[in-house]
PDB file of N, CA and C in Angstrom:
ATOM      1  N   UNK A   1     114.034 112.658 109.152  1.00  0.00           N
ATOM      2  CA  UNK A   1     113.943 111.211 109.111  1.00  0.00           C
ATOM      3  C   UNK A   1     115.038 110.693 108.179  1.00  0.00           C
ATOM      4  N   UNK A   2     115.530 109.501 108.377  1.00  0.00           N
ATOM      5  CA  UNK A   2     116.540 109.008 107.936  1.00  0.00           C
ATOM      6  C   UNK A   2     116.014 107.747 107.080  1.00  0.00           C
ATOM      7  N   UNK A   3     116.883 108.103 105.661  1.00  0.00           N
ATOM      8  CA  UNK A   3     116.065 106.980 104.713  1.00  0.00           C
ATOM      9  C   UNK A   3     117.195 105.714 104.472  1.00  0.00           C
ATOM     10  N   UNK A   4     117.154 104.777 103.897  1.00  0.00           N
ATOM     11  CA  UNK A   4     118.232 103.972 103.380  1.00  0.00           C
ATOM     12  C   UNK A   4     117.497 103.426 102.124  1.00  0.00           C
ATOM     13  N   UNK A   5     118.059 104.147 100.729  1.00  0.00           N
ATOM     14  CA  UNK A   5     117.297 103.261  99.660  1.00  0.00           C
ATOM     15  C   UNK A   5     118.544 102.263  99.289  1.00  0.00           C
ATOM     16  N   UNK A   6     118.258 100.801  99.094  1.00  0.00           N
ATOM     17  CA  UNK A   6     118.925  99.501  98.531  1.00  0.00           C
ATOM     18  C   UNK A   6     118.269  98.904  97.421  1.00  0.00           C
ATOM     19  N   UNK A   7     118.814  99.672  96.445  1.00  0.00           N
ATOM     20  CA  UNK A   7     117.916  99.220  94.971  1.00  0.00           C
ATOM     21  C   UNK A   7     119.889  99.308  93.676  1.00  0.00           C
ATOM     22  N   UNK A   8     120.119  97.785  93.282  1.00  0.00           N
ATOM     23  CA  UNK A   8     120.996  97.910  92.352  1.00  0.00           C
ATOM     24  C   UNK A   8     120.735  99.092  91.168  1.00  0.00           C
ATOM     25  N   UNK A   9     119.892  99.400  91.217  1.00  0.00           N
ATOM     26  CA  UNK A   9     119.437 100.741  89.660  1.00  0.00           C
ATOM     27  C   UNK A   9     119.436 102.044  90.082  1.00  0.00           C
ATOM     28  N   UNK A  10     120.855 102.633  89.445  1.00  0.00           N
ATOM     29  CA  UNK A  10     121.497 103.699  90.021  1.00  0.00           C
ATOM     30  C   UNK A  10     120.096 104.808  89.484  1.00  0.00           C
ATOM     31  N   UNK A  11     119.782 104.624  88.736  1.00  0.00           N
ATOM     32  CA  UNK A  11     118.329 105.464  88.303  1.00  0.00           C
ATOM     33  C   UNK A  11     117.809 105.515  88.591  1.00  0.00           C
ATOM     34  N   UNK A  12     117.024 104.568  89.563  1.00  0.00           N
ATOM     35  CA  UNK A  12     116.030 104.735  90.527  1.00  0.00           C
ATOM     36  C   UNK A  12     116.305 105.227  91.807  1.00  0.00           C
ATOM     37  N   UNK A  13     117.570 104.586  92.552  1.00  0.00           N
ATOM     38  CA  UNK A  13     118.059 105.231  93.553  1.00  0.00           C
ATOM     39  C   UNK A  13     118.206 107.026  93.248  1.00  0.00           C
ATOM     40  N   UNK A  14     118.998 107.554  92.619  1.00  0.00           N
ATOM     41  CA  UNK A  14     119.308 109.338  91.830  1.00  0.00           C
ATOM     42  C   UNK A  14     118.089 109.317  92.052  1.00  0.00           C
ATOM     43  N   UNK A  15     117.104 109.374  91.401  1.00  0.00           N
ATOM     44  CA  UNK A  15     115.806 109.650  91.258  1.00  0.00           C
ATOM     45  C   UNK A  15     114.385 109.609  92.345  1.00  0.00           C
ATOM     46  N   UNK A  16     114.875 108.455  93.093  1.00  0.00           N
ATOM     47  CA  UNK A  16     113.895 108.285  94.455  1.00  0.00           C
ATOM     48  C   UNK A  16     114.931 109.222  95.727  1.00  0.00           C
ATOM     49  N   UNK A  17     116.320 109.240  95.859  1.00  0.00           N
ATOM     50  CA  UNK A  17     117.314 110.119  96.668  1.00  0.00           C
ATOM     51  C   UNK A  17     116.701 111.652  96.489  1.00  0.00           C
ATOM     52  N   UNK A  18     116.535 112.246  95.351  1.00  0.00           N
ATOM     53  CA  UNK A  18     116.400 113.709  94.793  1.00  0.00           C
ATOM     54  C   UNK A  18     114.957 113.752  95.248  1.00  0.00           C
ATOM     55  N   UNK A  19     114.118 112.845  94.826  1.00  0.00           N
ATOM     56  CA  UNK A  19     112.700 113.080  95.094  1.00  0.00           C
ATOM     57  C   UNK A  19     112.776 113.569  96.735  1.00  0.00           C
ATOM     58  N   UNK A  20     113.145 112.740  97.253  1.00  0.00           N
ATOM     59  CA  UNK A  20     112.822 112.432  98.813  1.00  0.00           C
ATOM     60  C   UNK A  20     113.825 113.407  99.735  1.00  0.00           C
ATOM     61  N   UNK A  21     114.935 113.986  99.017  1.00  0.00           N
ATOM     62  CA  UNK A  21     115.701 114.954  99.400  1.00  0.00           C
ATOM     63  C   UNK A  21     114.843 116.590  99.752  1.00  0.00           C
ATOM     64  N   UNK A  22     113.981 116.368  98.461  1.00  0.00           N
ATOM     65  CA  UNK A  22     113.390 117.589  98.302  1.00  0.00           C
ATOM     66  C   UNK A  22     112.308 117.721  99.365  1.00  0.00           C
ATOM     67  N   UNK A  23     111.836 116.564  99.717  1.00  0.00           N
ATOM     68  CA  UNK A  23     110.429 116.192 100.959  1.00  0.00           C
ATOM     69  C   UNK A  23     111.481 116.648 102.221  1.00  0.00           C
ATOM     70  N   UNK A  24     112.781 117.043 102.122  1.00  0.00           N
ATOM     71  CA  UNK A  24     112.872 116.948 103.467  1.00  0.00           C
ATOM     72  C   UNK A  24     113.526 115.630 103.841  1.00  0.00           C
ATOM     73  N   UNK A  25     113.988 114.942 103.693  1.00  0.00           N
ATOM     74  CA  UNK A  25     114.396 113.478 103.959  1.00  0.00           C
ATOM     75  C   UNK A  25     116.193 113.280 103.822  1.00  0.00           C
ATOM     76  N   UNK A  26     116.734 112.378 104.854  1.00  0.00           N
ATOM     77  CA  UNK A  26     117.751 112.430 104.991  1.00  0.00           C
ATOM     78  C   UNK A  26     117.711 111.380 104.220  1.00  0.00           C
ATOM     79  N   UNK A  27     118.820 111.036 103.208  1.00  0.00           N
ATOM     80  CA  UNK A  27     118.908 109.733 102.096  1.00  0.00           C
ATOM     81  C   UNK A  27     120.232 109.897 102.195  1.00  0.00           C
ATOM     82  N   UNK A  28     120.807 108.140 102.226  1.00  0.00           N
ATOM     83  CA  UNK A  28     121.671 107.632 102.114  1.00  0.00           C
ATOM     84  C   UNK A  28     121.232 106.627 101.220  1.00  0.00           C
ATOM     85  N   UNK A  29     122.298 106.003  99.831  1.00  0.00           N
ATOM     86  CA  UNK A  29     122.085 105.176  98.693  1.00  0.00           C
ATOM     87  C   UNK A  29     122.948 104.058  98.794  1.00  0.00           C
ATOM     88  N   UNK A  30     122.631 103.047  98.655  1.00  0.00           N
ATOM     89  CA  UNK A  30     123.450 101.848  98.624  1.00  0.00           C
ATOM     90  C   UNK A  30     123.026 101.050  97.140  1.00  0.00           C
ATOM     91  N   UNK A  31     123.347 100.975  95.985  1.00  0.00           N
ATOM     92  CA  UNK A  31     123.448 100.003  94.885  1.00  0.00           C
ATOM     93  C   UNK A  31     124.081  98.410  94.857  1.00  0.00           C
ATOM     94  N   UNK A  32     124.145  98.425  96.219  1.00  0.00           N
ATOM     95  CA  UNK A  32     124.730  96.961  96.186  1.00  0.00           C
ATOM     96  C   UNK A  32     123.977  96.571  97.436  1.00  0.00           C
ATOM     97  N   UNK A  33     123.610  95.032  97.543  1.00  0.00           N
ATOM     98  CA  UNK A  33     123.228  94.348  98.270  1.00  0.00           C
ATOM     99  C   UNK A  33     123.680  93.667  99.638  1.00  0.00           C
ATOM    100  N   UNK A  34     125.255  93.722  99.007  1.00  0.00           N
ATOM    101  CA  UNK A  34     126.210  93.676 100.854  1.00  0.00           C
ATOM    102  C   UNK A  34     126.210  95.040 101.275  1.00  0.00           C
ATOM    103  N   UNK A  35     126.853  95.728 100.060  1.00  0.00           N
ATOM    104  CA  UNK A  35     126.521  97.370 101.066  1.00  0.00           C
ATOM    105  C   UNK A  35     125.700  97.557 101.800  1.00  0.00           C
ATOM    106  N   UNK A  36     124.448  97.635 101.301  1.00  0.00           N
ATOM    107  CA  UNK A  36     123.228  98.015 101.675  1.00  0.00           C
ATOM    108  C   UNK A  36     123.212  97.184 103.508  1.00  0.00           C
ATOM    109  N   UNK A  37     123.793  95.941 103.209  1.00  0.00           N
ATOM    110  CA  UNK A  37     123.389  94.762 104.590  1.00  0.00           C
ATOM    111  C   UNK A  37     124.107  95.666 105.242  1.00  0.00           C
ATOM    112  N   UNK A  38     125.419  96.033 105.306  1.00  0.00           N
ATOM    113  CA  UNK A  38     126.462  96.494 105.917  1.00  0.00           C
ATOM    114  C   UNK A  38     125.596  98.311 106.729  1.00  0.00           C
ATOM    115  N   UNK A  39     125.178  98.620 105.841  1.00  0.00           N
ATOM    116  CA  UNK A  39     124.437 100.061 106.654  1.00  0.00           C
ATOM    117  C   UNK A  39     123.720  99.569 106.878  1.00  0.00           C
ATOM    118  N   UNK A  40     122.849  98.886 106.549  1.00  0.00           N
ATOM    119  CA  UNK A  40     121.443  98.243 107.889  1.00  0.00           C
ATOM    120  C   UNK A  40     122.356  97.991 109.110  1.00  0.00           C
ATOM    121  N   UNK A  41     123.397  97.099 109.242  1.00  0.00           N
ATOM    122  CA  UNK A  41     123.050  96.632 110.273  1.00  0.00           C
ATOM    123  C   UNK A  41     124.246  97.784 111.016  1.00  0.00           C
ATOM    124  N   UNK A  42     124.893  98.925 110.510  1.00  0.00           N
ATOM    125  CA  UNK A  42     125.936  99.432 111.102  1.00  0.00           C
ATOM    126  C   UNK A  42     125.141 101.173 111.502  1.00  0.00           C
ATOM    127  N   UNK A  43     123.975 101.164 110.658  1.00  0.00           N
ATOM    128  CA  UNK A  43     123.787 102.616 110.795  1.00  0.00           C
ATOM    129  C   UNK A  43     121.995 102.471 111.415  1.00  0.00           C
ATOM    130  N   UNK A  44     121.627 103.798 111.617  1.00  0.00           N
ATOM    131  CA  UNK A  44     119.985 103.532 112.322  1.00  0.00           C
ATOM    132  C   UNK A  44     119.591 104.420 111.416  1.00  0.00           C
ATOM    133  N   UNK A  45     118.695 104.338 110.514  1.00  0.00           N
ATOM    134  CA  UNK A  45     117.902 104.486 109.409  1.00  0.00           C
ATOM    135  C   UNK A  45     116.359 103.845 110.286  1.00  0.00           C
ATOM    136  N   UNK A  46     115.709 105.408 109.937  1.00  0.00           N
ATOM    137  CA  UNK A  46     113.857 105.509 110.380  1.00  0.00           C
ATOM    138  C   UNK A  46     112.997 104.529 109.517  1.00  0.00           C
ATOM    139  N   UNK A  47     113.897 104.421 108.055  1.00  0.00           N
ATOM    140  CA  UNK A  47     113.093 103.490 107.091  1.00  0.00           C
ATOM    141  C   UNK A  47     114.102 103.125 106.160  1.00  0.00           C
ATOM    142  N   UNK A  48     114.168 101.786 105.652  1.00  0.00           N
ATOM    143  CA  UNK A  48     115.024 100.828 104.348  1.00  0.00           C
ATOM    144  C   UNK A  48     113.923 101.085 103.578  1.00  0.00           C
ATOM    145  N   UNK A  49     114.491 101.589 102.382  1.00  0.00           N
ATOM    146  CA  UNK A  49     113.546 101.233 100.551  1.00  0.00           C
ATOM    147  C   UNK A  49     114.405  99.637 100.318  1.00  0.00           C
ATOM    148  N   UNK A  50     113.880  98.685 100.372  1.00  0.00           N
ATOM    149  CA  UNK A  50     114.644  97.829  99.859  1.00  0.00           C
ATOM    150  C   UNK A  50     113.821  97.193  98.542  1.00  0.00           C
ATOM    151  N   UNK A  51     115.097  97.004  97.526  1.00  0.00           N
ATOM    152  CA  UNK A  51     114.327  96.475  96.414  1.00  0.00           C
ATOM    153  C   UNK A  51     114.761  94.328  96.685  1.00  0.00           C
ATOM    154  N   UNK A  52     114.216  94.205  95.720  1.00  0.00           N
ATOM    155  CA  UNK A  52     114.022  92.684  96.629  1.00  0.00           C
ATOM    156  C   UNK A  52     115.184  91.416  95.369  1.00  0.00           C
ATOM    157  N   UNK A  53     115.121  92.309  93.988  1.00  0.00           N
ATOM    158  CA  UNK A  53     115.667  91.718  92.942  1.00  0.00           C
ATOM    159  C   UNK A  53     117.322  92.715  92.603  1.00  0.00           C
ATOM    160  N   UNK A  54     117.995  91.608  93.177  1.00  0.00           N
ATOM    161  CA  UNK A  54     119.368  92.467  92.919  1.00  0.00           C
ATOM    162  C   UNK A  54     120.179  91.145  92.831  1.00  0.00           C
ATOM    163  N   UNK A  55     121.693  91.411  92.128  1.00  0.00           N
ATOM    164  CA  UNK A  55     122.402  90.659  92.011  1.00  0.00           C
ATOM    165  C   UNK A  55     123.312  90.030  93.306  1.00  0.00           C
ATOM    166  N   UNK A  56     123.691  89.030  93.011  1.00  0.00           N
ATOM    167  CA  UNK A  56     124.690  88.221  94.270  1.00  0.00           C
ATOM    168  C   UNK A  56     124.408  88.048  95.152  1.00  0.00           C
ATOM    169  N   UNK A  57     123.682  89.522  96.276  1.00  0.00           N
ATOM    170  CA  UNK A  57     122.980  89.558  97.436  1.00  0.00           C
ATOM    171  C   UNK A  57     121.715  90.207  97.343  1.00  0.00           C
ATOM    172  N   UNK A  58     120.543  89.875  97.008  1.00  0.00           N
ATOM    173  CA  UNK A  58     119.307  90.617  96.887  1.00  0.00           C
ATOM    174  C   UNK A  58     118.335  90.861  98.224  1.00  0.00           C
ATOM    175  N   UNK A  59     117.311  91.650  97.903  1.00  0.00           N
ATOM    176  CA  UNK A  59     116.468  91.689  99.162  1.00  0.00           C
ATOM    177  C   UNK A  59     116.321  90.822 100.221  1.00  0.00           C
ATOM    178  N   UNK A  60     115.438  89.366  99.912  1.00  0.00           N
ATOM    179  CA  UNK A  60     115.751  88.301 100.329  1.00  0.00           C
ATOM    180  C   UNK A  60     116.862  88.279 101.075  1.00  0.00           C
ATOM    181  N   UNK A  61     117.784  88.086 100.958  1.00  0.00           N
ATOM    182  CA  UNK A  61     119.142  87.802 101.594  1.00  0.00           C
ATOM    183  C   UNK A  61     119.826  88.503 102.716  1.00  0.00           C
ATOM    184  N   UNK A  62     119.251  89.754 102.407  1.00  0.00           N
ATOM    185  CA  UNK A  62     119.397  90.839 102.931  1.00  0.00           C
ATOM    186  C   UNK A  62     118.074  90.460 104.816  1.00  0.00           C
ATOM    187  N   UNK A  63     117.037  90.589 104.240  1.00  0.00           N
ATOM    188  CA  UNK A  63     115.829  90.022 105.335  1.00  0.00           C
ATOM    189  C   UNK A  63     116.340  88.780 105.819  1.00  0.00           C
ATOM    190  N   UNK A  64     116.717  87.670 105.223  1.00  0.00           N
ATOM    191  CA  UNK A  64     117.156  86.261 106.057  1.00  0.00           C
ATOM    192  C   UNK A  64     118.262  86.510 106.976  1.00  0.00           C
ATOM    193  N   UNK A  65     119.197  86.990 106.655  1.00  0.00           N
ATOM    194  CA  UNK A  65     120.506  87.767 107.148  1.00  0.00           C
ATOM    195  C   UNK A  65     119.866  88.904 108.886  1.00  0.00           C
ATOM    196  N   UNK A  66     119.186  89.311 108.707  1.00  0.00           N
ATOM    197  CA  UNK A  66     118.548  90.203 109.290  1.00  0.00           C
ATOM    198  C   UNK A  66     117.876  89.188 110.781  1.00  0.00           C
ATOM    199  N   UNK A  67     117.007  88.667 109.904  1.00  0.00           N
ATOM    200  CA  UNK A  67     115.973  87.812 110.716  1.00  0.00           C
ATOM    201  C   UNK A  67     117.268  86.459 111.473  1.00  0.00           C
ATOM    202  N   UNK A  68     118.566  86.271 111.145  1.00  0.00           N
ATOM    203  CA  UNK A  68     118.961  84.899 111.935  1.00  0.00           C
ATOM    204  C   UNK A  68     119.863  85.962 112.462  1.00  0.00           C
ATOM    205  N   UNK A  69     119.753  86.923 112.851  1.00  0.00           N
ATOM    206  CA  UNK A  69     120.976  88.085 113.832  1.00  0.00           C
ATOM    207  C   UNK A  69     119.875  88.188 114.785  1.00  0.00           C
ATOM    208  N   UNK A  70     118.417  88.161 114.112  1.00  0.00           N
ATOM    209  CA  UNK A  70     117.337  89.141 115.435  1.00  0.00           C
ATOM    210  C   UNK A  70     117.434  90.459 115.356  1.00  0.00           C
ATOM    211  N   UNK A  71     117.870  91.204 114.049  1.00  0.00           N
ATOM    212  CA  UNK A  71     117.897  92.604 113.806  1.00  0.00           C
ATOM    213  C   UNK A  71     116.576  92.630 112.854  1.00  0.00           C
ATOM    214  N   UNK A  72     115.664  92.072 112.381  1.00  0.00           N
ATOM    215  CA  UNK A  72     114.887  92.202 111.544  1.00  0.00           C
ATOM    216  C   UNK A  72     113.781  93.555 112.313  1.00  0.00           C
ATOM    217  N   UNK A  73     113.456  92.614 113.367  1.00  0.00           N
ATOM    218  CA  UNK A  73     112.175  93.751 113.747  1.00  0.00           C
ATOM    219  C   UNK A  73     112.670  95.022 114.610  1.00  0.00           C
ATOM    220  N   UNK A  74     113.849  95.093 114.160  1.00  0.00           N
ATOM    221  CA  UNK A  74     114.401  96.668 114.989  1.00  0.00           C
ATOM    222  C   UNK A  74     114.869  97.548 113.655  1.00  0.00           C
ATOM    223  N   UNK A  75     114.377  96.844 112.173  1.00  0.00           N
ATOM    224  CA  UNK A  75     113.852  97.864 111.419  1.00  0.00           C
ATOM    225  C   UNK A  75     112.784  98.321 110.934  1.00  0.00           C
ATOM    226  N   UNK A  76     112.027  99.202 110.144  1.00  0.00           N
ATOM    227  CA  UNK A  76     111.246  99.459 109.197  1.00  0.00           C
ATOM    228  C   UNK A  76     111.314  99.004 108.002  1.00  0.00           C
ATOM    229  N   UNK A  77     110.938  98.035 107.178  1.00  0.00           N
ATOM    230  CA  UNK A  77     111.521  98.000 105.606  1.00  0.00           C
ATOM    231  C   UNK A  77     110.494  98.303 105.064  1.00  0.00           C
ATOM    232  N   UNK A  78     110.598  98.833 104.176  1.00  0.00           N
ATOM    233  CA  UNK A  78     109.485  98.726 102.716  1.00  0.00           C
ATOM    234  C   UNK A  78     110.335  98.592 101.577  1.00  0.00           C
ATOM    235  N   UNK A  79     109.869  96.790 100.925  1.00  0.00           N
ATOM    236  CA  UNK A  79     110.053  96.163 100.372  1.00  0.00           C
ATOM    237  C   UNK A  79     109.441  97.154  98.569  1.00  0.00           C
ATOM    238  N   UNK A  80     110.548  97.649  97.915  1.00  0.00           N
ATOM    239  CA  UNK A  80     110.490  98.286  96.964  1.00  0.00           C
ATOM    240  C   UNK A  80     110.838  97.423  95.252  1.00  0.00           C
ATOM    241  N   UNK A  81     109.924  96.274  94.832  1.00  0.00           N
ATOM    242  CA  UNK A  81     110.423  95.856  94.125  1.00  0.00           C
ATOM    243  C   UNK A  81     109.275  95.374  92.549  1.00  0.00           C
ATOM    244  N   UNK A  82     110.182  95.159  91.890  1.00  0.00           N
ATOM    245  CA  UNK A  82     109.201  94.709  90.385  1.00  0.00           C
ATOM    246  C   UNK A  82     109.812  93.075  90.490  1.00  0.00           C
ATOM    247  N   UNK A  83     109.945  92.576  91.210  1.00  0.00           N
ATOM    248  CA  UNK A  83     110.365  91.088  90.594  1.00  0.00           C
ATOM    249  C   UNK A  83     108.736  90.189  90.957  1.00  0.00           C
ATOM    250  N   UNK A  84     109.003  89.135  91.038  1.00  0.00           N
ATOM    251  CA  UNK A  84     107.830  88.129  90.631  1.00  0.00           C
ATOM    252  C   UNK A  84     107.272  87.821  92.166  1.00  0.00           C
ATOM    253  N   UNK A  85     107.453  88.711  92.841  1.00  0.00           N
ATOM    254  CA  UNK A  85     106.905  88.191  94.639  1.00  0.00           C
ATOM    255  C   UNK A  85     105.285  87.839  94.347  1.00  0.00           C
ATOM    256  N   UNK A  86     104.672  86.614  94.711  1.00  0.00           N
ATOM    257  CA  UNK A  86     103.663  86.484  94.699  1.00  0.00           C
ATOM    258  C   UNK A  86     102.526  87.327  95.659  1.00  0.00           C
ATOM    259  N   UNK A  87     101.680  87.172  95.292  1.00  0.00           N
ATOM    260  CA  UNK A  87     100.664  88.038  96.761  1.00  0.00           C
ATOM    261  C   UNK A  87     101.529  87.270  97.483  1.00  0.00           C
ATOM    262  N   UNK A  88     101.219  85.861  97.672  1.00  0.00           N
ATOM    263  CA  UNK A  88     100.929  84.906  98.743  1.00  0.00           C
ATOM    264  C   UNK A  88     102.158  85.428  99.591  1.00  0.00           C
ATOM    265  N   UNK A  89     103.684  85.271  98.326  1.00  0.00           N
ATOM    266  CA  UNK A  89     105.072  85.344  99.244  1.00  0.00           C
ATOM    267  C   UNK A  89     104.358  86.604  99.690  1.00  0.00           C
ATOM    268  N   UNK A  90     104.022  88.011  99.490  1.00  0.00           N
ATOM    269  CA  UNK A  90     104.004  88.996  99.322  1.00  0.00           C
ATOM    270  C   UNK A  90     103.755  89.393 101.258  1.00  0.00           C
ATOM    271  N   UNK A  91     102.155  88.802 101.029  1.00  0.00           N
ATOM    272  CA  UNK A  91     101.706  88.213 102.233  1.00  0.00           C
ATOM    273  C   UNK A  91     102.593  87.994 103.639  1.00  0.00           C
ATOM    274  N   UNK A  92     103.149  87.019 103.045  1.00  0.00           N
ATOM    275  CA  UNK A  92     104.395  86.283 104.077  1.00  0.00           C
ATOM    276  C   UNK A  92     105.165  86.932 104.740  1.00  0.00           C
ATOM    277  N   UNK A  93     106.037  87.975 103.820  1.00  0.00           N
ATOM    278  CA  UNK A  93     106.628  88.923 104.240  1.00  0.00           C
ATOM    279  C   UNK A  93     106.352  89.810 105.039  1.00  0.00           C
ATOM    280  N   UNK A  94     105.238  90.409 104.534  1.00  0.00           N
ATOM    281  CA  UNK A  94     104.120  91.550 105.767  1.00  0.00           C
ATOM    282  C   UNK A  94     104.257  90.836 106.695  1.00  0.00           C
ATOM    283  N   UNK A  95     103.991  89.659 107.187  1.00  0.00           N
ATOM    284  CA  UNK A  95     103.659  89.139 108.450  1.00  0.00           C
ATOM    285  C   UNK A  95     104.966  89.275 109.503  1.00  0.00           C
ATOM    286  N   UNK A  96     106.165  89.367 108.528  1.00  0.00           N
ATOM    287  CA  UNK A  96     107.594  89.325 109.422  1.00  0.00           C
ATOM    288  C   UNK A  96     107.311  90.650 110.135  1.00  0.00           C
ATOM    289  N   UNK A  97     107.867  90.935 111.431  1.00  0.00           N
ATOM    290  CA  UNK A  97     107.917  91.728 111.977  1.00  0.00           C
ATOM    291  C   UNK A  97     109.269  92.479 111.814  1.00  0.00           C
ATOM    292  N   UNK A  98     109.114  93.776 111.247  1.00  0.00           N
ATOM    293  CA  UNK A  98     110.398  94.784 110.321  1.00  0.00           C
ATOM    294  C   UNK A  98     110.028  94.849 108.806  1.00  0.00           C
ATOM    295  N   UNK A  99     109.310  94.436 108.305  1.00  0.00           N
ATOM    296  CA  UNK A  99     108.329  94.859 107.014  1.00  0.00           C
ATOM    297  C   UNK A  99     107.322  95.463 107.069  1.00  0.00           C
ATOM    298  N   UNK A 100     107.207  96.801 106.660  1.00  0.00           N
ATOM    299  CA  UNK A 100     105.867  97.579 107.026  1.00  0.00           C
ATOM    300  C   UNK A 100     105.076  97.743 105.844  1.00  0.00           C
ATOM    301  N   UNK A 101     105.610  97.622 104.519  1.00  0.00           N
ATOM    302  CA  UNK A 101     104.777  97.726 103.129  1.00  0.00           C
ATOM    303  C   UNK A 101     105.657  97.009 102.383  1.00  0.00           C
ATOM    304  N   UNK A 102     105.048  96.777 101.234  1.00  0.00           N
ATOM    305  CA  UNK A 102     105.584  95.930  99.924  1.00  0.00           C
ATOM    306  C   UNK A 102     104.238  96.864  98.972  1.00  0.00           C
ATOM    307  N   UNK A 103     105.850  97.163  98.317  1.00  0.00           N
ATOM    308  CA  UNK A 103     105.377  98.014  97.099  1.00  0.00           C
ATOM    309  C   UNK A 103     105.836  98.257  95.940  1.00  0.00           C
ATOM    310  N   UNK A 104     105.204  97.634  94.620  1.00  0.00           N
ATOM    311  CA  UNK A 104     105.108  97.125  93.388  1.00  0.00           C
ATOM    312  C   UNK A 104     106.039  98.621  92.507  1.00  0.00           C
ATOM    313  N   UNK A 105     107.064  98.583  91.535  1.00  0.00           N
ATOM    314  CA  UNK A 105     107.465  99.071  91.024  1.00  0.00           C
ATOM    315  C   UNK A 105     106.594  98.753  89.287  1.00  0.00           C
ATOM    316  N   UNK A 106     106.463  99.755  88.562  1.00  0.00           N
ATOM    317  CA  UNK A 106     106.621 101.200  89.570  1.00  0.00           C
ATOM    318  C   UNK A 106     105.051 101.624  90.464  1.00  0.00           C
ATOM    319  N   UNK A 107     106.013 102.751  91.164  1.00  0.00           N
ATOM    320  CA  UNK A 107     105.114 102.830  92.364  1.00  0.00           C
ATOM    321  C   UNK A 107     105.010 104.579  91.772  1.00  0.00           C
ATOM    322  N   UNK A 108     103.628 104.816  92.825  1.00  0.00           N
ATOM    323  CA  UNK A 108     103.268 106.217  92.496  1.00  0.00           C
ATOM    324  C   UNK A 108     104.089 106.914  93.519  1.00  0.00           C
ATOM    325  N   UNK A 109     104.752 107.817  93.069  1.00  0.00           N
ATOM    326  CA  UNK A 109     105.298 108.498  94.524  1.00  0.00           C
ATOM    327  C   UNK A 109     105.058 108.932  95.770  1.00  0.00           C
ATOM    328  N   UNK A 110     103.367 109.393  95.367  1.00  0.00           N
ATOM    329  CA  UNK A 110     102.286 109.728  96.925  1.00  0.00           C
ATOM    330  C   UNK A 110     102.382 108.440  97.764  1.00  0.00           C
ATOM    331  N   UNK A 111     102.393 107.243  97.015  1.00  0.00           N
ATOM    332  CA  UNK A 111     101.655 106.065  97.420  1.00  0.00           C
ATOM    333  C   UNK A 111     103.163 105.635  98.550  1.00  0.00           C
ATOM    334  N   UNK A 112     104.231 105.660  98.023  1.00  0.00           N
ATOM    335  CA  UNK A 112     106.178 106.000  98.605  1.00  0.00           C
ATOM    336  C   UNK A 112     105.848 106.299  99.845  1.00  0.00           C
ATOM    337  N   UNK A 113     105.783 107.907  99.813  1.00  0.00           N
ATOM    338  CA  UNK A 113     105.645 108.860 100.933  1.00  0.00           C
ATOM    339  C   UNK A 113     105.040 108.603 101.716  1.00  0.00           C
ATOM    340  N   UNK A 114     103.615 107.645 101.478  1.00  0.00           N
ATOM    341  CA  UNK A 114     102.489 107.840 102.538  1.00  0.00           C
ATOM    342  C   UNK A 114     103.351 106.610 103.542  1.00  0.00           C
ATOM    343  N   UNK A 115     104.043 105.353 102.680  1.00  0.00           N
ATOM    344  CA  UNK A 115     104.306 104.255 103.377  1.00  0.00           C
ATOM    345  C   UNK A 115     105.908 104.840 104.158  1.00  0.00           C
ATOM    346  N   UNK A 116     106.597 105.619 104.156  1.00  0.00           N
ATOM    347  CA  UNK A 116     107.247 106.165 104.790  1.00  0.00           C
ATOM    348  C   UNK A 116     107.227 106.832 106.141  1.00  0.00           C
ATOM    349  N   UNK A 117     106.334 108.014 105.914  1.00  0.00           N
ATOM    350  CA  UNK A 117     105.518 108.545 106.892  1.00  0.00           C
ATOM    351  C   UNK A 117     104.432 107.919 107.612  1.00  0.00           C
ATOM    352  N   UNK A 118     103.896 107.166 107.249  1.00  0.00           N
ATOM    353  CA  UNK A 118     103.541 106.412 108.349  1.00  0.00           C
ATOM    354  C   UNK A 118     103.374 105.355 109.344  1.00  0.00           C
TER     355      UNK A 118
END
């Protein structure tokens, strides 16, 4: 399976890449937020880690960008972030079709895997 983590924190990316390397998982890392847009929409990745709080171009931007092409629901995302998403936004998001989890940093790693795999 093919991963795409998009998180500006080269520490978390190293660290969630190695984890998920070791499961078996194909990982590709993007620390930037156009990058990251640029392999969404150029490469086919089974699942996006996207974190939602990043500079210049963040998650958000990344999903709006997505959703006015009509590429949104021909991905998987799980929304990987610590910023201030309310339930409610939280909510909102789930409902888009190409968001499959939203999940609170930090996250347990079982809790990662399970929303990956399934």
């Amino acid at each position: 399976m093919k991963l795409l983590i998009v998180d500006d924190n080269k520490d978390i990316t190293t660290m969630l890449s190695k984890y998920l390397l070791m499961k078996g998982f194909d990982c590709t890392v993007s620390n930037d937020g156009k990058d990251g847009m640029n392999l969404i929409k150029n490469g086919l990745f089974d699942r996006v880690i996207l974190d939602m709080a990043m500079p210049d171009f963040g998650g958000m931007d990344i999903i709006n960008e997505l959703e006015k092409s009509n590429k949104l629901k021909d991905n998987k995302i799980i929304i990987f972030t610590a910023s201030s998403i309310s339930d409610e936004e939280g909510l909102d998001l789930l409902k888009k079709d190409g968001i499959i989890k939203l999940l609170r940093k930090p996250v347990q790693l079982n809790e990662l895997l399970e929303s990956i795999t399934n």
